[in-house]
Protein backbone atom coordinates (compact mmCIF):
# COMPACT_ATOMS: atom_id res chain seq x y z
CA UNK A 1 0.00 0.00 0.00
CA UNK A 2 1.20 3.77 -0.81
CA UNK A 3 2.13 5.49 2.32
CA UNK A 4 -0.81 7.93 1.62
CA UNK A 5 -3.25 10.31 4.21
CA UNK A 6 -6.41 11.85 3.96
CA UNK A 7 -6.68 15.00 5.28
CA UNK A 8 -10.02 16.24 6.40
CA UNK A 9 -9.83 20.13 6.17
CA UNK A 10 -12.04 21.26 9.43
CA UNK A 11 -11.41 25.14 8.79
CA UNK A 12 -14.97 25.84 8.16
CA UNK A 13 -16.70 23.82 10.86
CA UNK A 14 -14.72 23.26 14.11
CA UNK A 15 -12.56 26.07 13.26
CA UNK A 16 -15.06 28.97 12.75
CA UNK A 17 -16.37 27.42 16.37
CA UNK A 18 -14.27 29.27 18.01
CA UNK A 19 -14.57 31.97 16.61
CA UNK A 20 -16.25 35.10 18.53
CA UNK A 21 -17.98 37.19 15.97
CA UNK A 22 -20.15 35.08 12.84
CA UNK A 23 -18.28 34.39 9.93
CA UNK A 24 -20.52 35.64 7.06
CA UNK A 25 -21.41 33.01 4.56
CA UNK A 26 -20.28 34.19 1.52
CA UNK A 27 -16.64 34.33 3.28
CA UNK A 28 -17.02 30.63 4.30
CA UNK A 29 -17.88 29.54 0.84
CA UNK A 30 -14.76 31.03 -0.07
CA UNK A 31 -12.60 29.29 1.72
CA UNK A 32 -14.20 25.78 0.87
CA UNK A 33 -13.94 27.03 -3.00
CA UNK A 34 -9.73 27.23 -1.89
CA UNK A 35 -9.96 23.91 -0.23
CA UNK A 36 -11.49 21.80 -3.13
CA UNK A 37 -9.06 23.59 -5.61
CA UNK A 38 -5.98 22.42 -3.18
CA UNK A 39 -7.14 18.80 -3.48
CA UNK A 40 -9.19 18.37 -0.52
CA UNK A 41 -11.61 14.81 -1.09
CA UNK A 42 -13.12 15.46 2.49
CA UNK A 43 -14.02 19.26 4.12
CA UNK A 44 -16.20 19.57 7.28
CA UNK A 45 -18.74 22.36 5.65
CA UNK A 46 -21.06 22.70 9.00
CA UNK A 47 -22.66 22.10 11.80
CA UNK A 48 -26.25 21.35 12.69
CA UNK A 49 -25.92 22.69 16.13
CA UNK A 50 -29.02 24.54 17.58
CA UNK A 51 -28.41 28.23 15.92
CA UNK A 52 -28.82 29.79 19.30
CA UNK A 53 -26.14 27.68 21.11
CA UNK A 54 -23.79 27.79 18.50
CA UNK A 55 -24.74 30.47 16.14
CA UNK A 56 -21.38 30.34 14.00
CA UNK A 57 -23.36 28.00 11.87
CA UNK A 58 -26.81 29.39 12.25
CA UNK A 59 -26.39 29.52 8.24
CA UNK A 60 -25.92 25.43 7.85
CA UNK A 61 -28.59 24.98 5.03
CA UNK A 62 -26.90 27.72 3.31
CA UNK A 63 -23.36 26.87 3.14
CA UNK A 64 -24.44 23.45 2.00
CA UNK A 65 -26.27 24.84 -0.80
CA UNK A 66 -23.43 27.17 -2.12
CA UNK A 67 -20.11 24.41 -1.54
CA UNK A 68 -18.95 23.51 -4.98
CA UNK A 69 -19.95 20.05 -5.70
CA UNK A 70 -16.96 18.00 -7.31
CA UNK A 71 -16.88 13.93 -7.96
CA UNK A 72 -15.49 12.68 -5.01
CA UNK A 73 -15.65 15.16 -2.64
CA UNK A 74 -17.35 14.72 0.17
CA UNK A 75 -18.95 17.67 2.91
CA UNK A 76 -18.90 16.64 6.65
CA UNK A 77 -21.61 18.48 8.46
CA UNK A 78 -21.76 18.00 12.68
CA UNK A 79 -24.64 16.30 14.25
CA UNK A 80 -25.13 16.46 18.13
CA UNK A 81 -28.60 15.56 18.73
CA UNK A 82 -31.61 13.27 16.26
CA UNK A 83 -33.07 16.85 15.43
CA UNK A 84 -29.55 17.80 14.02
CA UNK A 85 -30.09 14.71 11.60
CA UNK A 86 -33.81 15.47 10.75
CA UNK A 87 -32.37 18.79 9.43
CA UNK A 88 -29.77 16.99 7.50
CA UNK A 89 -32.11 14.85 5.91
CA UNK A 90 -34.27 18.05 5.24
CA UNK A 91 -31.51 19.32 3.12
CA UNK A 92 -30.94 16.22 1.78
CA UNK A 93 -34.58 16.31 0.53
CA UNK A 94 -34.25 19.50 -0.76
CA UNK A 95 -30.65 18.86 -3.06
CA UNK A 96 -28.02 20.47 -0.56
CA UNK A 97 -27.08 18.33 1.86
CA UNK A 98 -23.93 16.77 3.28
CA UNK A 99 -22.41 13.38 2.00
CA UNK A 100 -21.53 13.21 5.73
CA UNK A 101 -22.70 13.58 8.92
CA UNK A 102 -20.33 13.23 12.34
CA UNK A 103 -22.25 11.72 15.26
CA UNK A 104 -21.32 12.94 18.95
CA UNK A 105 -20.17 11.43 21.60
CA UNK A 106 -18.08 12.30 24.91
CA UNK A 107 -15.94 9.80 26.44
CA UNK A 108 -16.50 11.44 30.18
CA UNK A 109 -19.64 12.84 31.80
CA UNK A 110 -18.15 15.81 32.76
CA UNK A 111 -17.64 16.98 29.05
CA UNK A 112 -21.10 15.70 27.74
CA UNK A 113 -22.89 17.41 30.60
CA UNK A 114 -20.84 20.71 29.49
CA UNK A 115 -20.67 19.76 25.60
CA UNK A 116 -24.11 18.05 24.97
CA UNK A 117 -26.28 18.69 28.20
CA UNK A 118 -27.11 15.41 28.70
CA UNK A 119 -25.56 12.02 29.83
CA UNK A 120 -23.14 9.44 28.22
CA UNK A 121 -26.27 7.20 28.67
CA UNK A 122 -28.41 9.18 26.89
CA UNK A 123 -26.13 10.15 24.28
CA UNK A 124 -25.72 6.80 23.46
CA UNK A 125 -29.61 6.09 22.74
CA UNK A 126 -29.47 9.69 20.50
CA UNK A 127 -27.07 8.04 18.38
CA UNK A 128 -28.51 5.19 18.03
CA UNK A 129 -31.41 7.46 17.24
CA UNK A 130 -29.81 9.17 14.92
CA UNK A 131 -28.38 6.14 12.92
CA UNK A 132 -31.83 5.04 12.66
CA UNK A 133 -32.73 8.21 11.33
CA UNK A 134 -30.03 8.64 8.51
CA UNK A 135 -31.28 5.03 6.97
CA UNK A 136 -28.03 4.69 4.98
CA UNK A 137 -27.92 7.80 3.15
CA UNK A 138 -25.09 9.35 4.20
CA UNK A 139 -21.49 8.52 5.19
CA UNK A 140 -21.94 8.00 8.77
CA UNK A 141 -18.40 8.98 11.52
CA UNK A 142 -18.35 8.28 15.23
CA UNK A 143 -16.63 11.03 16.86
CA UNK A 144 -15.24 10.59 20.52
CA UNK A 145 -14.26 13.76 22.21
CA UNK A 146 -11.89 13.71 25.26
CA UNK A 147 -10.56 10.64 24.52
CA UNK A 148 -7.01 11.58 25.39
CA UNK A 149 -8.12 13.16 28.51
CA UNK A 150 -10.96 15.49 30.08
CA UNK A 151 -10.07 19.01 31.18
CA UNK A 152 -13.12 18.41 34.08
CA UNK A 153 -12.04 14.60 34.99
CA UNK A 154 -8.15 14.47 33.73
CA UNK A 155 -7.03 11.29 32.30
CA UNK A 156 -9.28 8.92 30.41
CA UNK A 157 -9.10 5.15 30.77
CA UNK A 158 -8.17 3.66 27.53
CA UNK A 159 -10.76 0.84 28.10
CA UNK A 160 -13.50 3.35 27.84
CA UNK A 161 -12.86 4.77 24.46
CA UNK A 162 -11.88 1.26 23.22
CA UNK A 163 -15.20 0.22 24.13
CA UNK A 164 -16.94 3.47 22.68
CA UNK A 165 -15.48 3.24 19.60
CA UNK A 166 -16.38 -0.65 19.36
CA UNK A 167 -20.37 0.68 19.97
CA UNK A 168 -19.67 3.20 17.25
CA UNK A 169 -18.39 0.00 14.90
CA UNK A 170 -21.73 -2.24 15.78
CA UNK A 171 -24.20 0.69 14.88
CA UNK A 172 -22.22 0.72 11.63
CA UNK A 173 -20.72 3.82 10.92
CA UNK A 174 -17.34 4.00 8.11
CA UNK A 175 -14.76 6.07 10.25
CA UNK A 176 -14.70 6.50 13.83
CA UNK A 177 -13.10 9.89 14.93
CA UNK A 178 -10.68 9.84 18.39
CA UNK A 179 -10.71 13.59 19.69
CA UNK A 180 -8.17 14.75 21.85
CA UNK A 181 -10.46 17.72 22.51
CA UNK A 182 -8.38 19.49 24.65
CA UNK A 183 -4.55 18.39 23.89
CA UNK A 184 -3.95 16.20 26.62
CA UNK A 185 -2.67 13.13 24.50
CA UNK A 186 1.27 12.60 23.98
CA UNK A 187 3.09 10.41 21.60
CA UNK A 188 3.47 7.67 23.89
CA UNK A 189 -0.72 7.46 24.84
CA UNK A 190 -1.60 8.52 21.24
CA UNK A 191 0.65 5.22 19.64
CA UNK A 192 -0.69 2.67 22.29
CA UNK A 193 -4.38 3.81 21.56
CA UNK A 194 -4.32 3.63 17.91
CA UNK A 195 -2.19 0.69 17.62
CA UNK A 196 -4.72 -0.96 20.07
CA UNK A 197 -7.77 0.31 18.06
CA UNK A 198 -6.40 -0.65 14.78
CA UNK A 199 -5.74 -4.42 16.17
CA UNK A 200 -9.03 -4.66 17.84
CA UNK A 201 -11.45 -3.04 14.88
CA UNK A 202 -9.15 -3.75 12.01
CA UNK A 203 -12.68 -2.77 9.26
CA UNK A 204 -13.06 0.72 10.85
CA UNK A 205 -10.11 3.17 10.50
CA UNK A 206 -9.75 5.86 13.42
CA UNK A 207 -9.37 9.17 12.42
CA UNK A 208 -6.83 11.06 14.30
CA UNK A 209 -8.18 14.30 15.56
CA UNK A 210 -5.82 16.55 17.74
CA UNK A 211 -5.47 19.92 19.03
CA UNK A 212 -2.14 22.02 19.51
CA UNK A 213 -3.32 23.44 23.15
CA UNK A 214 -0.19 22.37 24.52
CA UNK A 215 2.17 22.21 20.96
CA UNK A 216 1.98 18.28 20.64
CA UNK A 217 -0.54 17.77 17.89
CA UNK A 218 1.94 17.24 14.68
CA UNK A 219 3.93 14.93 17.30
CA UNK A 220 0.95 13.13 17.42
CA UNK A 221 0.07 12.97 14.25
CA UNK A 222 3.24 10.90 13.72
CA UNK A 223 2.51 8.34 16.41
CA UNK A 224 -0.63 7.91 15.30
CA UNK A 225 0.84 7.26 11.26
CA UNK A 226 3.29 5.00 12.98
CA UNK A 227 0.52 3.19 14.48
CA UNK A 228 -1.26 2.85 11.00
CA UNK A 229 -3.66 5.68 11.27
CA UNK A 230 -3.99 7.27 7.62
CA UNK A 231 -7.18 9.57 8.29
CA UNK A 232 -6.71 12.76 9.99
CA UNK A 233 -8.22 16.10 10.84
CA UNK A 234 -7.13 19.42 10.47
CA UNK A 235 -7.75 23.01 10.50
CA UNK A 236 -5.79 26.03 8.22
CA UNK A 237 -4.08 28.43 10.83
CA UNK A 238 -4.38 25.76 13.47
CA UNK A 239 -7.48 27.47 14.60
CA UNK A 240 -10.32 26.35 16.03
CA UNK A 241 -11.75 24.43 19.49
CA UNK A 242 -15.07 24.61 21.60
CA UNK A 243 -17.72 26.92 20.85
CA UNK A 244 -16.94 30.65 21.39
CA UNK A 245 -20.48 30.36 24.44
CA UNK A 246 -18.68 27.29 25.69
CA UNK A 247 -15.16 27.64 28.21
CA UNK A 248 -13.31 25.10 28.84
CA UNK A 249 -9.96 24.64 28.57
CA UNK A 250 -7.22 27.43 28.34
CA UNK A 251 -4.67 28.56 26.19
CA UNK A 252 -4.45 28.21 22.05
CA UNK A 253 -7.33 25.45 21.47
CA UNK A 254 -6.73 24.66 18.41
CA UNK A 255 -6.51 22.04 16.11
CA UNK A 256 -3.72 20.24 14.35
CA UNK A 257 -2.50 23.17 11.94
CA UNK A 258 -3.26 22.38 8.44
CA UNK A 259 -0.31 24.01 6.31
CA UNK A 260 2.14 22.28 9.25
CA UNK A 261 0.85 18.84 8.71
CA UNK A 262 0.87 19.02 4.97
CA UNK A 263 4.53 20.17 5.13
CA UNK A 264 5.35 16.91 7.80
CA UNK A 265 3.88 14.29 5.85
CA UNK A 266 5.34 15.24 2.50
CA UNK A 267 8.72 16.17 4.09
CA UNK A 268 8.56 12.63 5.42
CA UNK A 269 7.57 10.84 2.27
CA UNK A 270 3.77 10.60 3.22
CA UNK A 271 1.53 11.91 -0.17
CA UNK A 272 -1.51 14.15 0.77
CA UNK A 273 -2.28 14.30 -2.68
CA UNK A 274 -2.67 18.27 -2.11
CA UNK A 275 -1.40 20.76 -4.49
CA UNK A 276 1.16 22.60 -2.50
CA UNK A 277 0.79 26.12 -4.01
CA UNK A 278 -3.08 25.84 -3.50
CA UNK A 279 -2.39 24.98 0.01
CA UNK A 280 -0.59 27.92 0.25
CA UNK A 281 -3.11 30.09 -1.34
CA UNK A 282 -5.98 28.63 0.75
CA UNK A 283 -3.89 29.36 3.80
CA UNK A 284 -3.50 33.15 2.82
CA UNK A 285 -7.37 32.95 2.13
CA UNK A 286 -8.23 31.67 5.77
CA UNK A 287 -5.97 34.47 7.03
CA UNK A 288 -7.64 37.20 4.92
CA UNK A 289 -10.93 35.52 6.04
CA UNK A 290 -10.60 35.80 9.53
CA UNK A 291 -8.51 39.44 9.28
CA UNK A 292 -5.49 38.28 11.01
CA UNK A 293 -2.46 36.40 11.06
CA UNK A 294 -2.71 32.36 12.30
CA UNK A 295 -0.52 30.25 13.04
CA UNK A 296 0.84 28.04 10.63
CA UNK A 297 4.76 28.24 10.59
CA UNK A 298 4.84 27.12 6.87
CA UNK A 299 2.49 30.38 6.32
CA UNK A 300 5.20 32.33 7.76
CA UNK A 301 8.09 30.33 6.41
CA UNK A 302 7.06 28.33 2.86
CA UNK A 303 7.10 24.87 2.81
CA UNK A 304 10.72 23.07 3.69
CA UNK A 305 11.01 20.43 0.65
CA UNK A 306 13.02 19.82 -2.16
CA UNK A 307 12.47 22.46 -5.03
CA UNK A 308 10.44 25.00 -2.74
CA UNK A 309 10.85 28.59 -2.73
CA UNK A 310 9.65 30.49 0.45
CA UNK A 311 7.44 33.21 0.12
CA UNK A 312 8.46 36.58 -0.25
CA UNK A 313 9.81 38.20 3.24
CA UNK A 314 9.99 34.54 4.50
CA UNK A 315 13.17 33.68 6.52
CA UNK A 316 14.87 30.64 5.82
């Protein structure tokens, strides 16, 4: 097999989450137009959050129904709750709707109380709700949050997301997603997880999903590759984290920095099958976007392979 990833490009969706002021939609569908001319096969377009407890994406049916729709790639929209996936399937209906949806699930109480506001218990019988729901007609993704550690409950037993994900498998979902919501994973936890998920659930690849809140996500990304991961999540300008109306956590939340991982993998031998110089251009797009600098290093610096010429006013 080709030592190739799939990047999932989460700019739009659990990037503009953090965000304090709304994102206007014609801006978003700008930077998705950027990420499907890079090369991106999967983009996370939305969320079906309630509008008033998340209202970054109080424009869901909307983005969906201006994304550029290319053969083979697919838009990721967020479902927390069976009322997110009745929307979904409203859009569906309608001839805008995601090829995905991500289902939600905590791996602590603590965090579903403060993410969800409800219980793991009850969470559980929403998904299966919502499974029920979708019927088969879209691409369906487990995602466990916290499942490197809780910022309300600290570390997370191992067992327990093992387990989850192994739920997610039976109710028959394509990719399961393993959050480390609030970058408490290392190398060391990260490569025992993975390797361990990969041996016990060998038909459903993990997706590795980390955050930079305490500068170890591209570290992880490699012990996850080493453990045989090849899906993975990331945001341009490493932005991104919980809702803007939702505090937890400290520090820079976000996720695994886009431009930075590209730049790893290829530097290491790992395709992305990205066009570099559209990477770079979507990167200055989510910067111009969002009216400041981010922080990708490769941004700053140009991308550190064979044949590449940094930007102008770059230092090398």
């Amino acid at each position: 097999m080709a030592d190739r990833v799939t990047l999932c490009e989460c700019f739009a969706r659990d990037g503009l989450q953090h965000e304090p002021d709304f994102v206007p939609t014609a801006t978003k569908l700008s930077t998705v137009e950027a990420f499907v001319a890079a090369g991106f096969r999967r983009i996370e377009a939305t969320s079906y959050s309630h509008p008033d407890r998340v209202p970054a994406f109080r424009d869901a049916s909307e983005v969906l129904a201006g994304v550029p729709r290319r053969p083979g790639v697919a838009y990721k929209a967020t479902c927390p709750n069976p009322r997110a996936v009745r929307r979904a399937l409203a859009d569906l209906d309608a001839g805008r709707g995601a090829d995905e949806l991500s289902l939600l699930v905590s791996a602590t109480e603590s965090h579903t109380e403060r993410n969800l506001r409800t219980t793991r218990a009850r969470q559980w019988d929403n998904v299966t709700e919502m499974v029920r729901l979708a019927d088969g007609r879209f691409t369906l993704v487990g995602v466990l949050s916290v499942a490197l550690g809780c910022p309300f409950e600290g570390p997370v037993d191992p067992g327990r997301v093992v387990e989850d994900f192994g739920r997610f498998a039976d109710l028959g979902v394509t990719l399961v997603t393993v959050g480390d919501t609030t970058g408490l994973g290392t190398p060391p936890t990260v490569g025992k997880l993975f390797a361990r998920l990969a041996a016990e659930y060998p038909d459903v690849p993990a997706v590795a999903h980390f955050h930079n809140t305490r500068g170890t996500a591209l570290a992880n990304c490699v012990a996850a590759l080493d453990a045989g991961c090849r899906y993975f999540d990331s945001a341009f300008g490493g932005v991104g984290g919980h809702p803007a109306g939702i505090t937890y956590g400290g520090g820079l939340t976000g996720n695994t920095c886009t431009e930075d991982l590209v730049n790893l993998f290829e530097a290491m031998g790992v395709s992305t099958g990205l066009d570099l110089d559209l990477v770079l251009a979507a990167s200055a797009r989510c910067e111009e976007a969002l009216g400041r600098p981010l922080h990708s290093m490769v941004a700053r610096a140009g991308f550190g392979l064979p044949g590449r010429v940094a930007p102008a006013g770059a230092v090398q």
